[in-house]
PDB file of N, CA and C in Angstrom:
ATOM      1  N   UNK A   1       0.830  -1.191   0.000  1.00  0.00           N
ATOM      2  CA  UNK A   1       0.000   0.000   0.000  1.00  0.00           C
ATOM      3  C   UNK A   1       0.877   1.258   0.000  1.00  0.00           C
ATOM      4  N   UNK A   2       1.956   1.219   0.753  1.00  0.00           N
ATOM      5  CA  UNK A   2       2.973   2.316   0.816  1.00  0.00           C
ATOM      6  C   UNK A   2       3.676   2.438  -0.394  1.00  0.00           C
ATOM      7  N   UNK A   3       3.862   1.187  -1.088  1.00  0.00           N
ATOM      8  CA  UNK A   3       4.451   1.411  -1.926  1.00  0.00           C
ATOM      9  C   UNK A   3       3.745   2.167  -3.248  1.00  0.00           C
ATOM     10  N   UNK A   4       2.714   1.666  -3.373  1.00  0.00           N
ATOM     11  CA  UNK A   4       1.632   2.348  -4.867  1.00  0.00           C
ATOM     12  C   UNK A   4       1.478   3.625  -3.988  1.00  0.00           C
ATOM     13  N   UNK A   5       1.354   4.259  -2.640  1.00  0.00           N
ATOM     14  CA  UNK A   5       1.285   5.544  -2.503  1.00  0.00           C
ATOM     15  C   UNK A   5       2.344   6.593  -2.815  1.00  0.00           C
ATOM     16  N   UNK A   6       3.684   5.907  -2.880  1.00  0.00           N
ATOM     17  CA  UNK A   6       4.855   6.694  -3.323  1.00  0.00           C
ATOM     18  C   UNK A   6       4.606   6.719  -4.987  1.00  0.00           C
ATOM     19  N   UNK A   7       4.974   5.575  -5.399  1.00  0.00           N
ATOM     20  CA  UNK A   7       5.313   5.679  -6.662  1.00  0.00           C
ATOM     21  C   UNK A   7       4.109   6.513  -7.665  1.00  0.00           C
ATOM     22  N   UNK A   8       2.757   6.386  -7.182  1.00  0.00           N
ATOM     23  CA  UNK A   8       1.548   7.047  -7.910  1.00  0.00           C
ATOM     24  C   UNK A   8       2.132   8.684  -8.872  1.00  0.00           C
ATOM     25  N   UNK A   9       2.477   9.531  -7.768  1.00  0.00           N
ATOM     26  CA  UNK A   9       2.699  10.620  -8.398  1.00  0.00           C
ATOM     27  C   UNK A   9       4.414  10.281  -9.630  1.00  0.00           C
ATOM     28  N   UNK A  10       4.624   9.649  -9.342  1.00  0.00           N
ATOM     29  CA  UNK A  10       5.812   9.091 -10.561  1.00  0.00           C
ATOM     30  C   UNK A  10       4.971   8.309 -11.417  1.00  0.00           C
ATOM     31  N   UNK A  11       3.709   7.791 -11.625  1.00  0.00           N
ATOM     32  CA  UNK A  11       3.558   7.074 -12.497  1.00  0.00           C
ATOM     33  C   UNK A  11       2.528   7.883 -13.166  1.00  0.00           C
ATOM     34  N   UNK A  12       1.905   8.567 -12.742  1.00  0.00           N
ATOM     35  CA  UNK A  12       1.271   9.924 -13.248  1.00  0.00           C
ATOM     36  C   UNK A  12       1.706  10.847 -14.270  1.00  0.00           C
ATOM     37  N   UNK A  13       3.114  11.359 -13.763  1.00  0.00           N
ATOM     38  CA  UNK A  13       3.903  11.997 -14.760  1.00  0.00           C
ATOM     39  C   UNK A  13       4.601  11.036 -15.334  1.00  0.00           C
ATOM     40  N   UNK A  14       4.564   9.899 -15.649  1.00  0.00           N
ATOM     41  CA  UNK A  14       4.871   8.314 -16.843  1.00  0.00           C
ATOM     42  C   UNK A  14       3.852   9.256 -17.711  1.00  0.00           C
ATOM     43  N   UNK A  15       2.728   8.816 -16.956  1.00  0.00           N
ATOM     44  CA  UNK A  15       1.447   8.713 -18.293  1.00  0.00           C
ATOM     45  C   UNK A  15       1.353  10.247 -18.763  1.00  0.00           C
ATOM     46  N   UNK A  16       1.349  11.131 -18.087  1.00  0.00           N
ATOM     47  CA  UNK A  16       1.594  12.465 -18.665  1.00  0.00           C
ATOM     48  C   UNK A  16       2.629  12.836 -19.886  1.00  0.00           C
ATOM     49  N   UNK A  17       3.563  12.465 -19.701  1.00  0.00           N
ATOM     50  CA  UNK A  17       4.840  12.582 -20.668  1.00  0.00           C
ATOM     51  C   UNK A  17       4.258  11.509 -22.118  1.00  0.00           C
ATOM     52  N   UNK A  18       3.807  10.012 -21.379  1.00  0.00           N
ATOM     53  CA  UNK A  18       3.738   9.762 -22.420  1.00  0.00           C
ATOM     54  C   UNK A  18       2.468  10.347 -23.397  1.00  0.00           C
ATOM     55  N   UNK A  19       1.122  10.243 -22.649  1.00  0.00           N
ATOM     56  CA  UNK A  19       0.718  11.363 -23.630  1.00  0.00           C
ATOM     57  C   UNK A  19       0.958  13.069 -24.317  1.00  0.00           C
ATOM     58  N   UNK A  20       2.044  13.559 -23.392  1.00  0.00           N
ATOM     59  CA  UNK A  20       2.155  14.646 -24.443  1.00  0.00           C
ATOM     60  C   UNK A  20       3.212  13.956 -25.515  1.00  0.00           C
ATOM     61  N   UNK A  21       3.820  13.131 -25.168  1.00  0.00           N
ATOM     62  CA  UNK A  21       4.665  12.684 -26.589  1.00  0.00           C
ATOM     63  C   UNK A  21       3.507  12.219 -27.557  1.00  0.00           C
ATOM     64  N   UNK A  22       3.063  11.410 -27.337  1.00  0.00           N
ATOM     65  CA  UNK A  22       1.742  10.695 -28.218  1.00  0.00           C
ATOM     66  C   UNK A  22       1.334  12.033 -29.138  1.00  0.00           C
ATOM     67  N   UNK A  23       0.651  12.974 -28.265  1.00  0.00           N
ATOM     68  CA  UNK A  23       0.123  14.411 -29.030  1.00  0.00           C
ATOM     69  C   UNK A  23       1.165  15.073 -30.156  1.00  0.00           C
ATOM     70  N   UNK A  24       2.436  15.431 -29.693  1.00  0.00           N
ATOM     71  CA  UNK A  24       2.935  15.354 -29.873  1.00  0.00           C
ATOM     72  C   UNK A  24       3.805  15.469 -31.769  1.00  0.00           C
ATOM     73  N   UNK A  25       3.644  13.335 -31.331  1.00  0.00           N
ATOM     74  CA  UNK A  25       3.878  12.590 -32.628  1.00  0.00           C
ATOM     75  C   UNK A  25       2.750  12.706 -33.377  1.00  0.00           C
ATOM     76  N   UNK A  26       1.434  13.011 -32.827  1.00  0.00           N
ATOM     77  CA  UNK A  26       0.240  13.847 -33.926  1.00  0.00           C
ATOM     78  C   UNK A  26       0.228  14.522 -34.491  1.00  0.00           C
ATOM     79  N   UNK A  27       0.448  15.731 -33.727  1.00  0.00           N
ATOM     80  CA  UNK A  27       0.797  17.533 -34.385  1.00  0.00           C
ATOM     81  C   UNK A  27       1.671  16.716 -35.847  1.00  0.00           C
ATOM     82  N   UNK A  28       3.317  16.355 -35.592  1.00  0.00           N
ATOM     83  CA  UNK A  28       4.156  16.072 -36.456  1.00  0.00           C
ATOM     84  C   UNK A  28       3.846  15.349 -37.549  1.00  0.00           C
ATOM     85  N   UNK A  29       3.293  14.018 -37.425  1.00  0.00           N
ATOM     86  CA  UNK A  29       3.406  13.032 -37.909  1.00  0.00           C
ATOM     87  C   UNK A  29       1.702  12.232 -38.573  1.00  0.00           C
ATOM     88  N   UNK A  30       1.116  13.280 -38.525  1.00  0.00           N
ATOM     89  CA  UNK A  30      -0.544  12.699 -38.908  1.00  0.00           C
ATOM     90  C   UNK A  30      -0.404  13.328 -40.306  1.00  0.00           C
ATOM     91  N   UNK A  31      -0.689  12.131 -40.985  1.00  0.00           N
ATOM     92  CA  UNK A  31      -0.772  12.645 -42.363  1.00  0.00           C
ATOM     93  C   UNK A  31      -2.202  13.855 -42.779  1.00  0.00           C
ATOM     94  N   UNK A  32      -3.520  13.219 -41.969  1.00  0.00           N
ATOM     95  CA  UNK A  32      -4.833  14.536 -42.195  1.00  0.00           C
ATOM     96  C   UNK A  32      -4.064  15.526 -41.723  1.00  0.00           C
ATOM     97  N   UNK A  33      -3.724  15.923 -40.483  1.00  0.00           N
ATOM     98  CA  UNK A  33      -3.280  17.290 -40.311  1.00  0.00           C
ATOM     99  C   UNK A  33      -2.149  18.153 -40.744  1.00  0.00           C
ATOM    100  N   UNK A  34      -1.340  17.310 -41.369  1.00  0.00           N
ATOM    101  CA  UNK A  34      -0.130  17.602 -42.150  1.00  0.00           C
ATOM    102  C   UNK A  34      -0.509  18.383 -43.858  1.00  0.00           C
ATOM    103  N   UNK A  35      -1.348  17.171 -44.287  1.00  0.00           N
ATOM    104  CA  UNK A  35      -2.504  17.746 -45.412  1.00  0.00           C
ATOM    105  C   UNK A  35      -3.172  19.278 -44.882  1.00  0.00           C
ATOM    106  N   UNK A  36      -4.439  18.877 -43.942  1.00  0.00           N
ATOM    107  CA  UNK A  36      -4.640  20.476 -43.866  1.00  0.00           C
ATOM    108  C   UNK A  36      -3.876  21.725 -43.687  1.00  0.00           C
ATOM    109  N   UNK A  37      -2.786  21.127 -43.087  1.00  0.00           N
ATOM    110  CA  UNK A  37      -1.865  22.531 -42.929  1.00  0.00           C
ATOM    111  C   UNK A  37      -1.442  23.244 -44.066  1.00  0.00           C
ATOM    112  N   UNK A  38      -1.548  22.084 -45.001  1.00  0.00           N
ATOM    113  CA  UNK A  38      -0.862  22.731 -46.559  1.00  0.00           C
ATOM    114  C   UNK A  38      -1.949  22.858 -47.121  1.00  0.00           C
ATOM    115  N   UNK A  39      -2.865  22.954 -46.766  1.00  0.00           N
ATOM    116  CA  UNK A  39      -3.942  23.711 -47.763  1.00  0.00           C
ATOM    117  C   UNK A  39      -3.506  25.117 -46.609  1.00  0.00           C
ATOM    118  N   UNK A  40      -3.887  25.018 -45.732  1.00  0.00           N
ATOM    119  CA  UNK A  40      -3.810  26.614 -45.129  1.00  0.00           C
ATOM    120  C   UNK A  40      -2.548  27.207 -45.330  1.00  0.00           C
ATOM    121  N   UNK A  41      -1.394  26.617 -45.258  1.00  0.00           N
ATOM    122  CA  UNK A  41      -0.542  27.274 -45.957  1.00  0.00           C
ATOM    123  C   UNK A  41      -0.740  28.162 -47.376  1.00  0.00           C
ATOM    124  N   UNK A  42      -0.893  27.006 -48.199  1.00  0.00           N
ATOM    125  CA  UNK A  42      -1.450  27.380 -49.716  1.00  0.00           C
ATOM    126  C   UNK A  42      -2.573  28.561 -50.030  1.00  0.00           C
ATOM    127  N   UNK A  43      -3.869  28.432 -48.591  1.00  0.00           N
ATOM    128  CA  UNK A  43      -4.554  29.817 -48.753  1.00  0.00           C
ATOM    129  C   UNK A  43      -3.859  31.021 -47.899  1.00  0.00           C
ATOM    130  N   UNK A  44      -2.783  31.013 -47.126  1.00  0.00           N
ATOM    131  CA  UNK A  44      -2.702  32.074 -46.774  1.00  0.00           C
ATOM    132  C   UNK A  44      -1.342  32.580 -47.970  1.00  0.00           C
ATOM    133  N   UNK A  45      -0.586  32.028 -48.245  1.00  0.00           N
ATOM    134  CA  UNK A  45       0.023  32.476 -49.424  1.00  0.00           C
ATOM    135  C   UNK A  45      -0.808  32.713 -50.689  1.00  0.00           C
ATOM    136  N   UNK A  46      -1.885  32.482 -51.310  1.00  0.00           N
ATOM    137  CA  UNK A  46      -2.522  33.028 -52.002  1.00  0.00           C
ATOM    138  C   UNK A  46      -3.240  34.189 -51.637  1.00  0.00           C
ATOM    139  N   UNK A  47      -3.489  34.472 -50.800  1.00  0.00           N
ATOM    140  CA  UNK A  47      -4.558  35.850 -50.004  1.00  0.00           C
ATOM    141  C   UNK A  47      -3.892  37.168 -49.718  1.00  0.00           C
ATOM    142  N   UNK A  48      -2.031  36.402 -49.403  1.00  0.00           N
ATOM    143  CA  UNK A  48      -0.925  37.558 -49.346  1.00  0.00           C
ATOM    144  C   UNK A  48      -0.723  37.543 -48.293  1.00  0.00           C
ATOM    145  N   UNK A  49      -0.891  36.613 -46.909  1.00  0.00           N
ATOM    146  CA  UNK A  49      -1.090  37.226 -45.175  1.00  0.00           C
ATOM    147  C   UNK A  49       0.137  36.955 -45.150  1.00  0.00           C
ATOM    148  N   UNK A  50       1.505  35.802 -46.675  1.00  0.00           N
ATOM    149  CA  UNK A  50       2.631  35.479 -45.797  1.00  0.00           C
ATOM    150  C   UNK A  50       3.481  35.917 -47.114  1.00  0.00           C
ATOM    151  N   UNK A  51       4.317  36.308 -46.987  1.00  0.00           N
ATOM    152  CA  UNK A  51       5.580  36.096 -48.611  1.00  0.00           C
ATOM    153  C   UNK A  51       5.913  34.868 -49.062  1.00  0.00           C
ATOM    154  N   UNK A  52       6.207  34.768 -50.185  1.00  0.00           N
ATOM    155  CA  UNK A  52       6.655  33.434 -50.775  1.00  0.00           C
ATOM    156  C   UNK A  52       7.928  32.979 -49.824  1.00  0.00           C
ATOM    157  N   UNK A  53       8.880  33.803 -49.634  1.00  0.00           N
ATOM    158  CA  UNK A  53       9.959  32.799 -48.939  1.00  0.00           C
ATOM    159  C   UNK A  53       9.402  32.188 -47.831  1.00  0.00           C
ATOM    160  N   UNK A  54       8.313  32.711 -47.198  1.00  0.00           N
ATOM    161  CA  UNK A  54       8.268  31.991 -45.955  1.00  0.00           C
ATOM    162  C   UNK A  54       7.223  30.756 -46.124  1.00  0.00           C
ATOM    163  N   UNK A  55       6.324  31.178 -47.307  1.00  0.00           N
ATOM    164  CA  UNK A  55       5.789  30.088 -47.912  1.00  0.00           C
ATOM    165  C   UNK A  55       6.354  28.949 -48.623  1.00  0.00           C
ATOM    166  N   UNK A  56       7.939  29.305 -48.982  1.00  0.00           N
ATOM    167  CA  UNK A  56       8.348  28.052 -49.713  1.00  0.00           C
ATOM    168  C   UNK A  56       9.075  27.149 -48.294  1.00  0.00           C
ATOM    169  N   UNK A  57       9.431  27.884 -47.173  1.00  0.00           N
ATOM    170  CA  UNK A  57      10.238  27.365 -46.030  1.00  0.00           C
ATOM    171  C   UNK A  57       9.863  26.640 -45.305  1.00  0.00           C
ATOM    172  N   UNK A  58       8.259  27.056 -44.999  1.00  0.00           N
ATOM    173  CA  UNK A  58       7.075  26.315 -44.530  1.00  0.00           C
ATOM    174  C   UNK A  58       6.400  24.962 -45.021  1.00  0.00           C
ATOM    175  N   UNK A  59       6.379  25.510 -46.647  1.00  0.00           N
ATOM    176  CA  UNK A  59       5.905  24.063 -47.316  1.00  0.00           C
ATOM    177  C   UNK A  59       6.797  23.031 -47.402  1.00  0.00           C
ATOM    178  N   UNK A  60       8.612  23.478 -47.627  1.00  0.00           N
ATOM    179  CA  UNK A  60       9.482  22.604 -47.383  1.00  0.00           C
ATOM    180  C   UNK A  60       9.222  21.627 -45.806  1.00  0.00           C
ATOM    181  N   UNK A  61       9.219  22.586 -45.055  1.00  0.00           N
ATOM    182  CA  UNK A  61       8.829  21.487 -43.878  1.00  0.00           C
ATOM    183  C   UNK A  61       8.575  20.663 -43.928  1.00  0.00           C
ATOM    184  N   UNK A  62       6.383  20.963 -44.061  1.00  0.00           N
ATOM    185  CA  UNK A  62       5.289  20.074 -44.247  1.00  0.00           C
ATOM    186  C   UNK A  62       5.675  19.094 -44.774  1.00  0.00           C
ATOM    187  N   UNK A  63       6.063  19.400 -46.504  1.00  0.00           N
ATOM    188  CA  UNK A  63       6.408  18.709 -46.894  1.00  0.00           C
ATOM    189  C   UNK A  63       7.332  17.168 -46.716  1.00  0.00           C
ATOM    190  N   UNK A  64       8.549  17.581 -45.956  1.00  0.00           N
ATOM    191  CA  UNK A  64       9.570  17.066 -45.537  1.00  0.00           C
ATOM    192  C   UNK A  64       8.709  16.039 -44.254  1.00  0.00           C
ATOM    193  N   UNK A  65       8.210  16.219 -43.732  1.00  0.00           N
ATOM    194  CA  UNK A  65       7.096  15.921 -42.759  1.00  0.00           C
ATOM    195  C   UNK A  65       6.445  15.135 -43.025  1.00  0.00           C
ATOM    196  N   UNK A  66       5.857  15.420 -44.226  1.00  0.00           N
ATOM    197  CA  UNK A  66       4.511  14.681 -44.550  1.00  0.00           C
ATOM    198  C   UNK A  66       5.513  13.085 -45.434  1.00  0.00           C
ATOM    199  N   UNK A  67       6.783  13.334 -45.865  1.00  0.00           N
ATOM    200  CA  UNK A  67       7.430  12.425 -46.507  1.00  0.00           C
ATOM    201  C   UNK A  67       7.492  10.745 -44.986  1.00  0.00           C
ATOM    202  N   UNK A  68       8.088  11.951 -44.409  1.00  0.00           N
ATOM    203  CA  UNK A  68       8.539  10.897 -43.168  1.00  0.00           C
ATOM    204  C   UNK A  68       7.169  10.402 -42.316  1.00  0.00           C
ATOM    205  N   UNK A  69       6.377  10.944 -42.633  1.00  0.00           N
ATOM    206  CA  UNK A  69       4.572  10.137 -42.001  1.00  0.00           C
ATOM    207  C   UNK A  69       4.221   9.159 -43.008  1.00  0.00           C
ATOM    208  N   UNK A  70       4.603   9.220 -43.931  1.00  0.00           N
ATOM    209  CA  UNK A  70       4.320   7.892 -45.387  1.00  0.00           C
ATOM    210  C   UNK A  70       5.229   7.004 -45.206  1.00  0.00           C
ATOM    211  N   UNK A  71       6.335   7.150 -44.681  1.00  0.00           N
ATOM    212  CA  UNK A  71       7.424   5.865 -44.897  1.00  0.00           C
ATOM    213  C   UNK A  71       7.278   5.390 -43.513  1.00  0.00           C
ATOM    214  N   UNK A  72       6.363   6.281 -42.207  1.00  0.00           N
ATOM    215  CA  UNK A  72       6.204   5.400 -41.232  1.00  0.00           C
ATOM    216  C   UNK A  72       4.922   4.638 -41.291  1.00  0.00           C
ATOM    217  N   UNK A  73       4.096   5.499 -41.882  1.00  0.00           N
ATOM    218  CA  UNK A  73       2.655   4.569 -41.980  1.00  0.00           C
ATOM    219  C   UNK A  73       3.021   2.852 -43.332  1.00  0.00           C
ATOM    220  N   UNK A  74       3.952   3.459 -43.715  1.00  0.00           N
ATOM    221  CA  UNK A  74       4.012   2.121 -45.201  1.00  0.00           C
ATOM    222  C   UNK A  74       4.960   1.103 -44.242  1.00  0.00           C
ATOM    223  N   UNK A  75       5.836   1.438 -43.340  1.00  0.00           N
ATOM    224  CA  UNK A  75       6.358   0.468 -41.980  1.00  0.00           C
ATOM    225  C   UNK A  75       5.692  -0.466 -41.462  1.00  0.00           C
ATOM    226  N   UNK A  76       4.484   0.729 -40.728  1.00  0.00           N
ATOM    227  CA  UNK A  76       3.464   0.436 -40.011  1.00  0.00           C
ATOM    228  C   UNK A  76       2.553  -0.959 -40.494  1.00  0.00           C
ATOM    229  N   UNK A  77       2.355  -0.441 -42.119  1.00  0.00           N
ATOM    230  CA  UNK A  77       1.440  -1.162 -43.244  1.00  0.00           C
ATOM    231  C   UNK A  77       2.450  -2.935 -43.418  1.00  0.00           C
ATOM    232  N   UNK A  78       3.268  -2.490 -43.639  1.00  0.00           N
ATOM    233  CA  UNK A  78       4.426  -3.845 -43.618  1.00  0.00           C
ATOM    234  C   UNK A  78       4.568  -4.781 -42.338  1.00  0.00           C
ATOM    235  N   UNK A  79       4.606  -4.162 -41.503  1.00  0.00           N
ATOM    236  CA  UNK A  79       4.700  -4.954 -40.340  1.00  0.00           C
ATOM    237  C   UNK A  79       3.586  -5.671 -40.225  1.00  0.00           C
ATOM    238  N   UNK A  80       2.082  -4.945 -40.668  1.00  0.00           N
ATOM    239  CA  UNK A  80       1.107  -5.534 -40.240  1.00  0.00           C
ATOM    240  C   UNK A  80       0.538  -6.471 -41.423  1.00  0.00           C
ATOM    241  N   UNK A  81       1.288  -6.591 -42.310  1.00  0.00           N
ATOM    242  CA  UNK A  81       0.519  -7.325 -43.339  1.00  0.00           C
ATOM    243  C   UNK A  81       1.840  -8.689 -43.697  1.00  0.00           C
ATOM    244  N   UNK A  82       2.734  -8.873 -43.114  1.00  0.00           N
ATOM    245  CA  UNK A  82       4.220  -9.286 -43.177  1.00  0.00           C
ATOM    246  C   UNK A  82       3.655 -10.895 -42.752  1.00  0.00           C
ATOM    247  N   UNK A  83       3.402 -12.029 -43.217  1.00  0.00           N
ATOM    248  CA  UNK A  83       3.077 -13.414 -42.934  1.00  0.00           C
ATOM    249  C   UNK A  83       4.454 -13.496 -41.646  1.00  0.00           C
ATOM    250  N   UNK A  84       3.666 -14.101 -40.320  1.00  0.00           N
ATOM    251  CA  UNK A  84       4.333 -14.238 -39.531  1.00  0.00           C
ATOM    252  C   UNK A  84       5.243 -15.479 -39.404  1.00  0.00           C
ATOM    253  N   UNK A  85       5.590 -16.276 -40.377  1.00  0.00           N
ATOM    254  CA  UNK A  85       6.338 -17.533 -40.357  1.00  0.00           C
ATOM    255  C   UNK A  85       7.701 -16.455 -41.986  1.00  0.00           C
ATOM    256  N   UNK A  86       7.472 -15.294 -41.783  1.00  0.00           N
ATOM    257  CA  UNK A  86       8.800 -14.801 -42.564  1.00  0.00           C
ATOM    258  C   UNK A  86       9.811 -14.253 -41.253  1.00  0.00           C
ATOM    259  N   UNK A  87      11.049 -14.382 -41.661  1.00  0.00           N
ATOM    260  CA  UNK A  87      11.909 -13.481 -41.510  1.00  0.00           C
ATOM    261  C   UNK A  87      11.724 -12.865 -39.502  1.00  0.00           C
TER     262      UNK A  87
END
């Protein structure tokens, strides 16, 4: 009993950390929100609210971003479709 009363507030901030990492790896790594961002990118550089350099610096990101969310989801896709008597 003493013991789960110590450790609680340490296992609290476990699960805290790990969900802000989780969130996190969302913001970064979700291909829908990675997509919408580059449409809002794309309308606020069309409307004028940003300059092109900062629009091409930005979309490089996303972009760059959105590369590395496809080669983890096609991982993801491999692992789970991979006959378990391979390799």
């Amino acid at each position: 009993m003493l013991h789960k009363l110590v450790t609680a507030p340490m296992n609290l901030v476990v699960k805290i950390g790990q969900k802000v990492q989780e969130e996190a790896e969302k913001e970064l790594y979700d291909l829908p929100t990675i997509q919408q961002k580059l449409i809002q990118l794309q309308m606020m550089f069309e409307l004028g609210e940003i300059p092109e350099k900062a629009f091409q610096e930005k979309e490089d990101e996303l972009l760059t971003r959105y590369e590395i969310a496809k080669r983890r989801e096609m991982e993801e896709w491999d692992k789970l479709t991979k006959p378990r008597n391979e390799g």
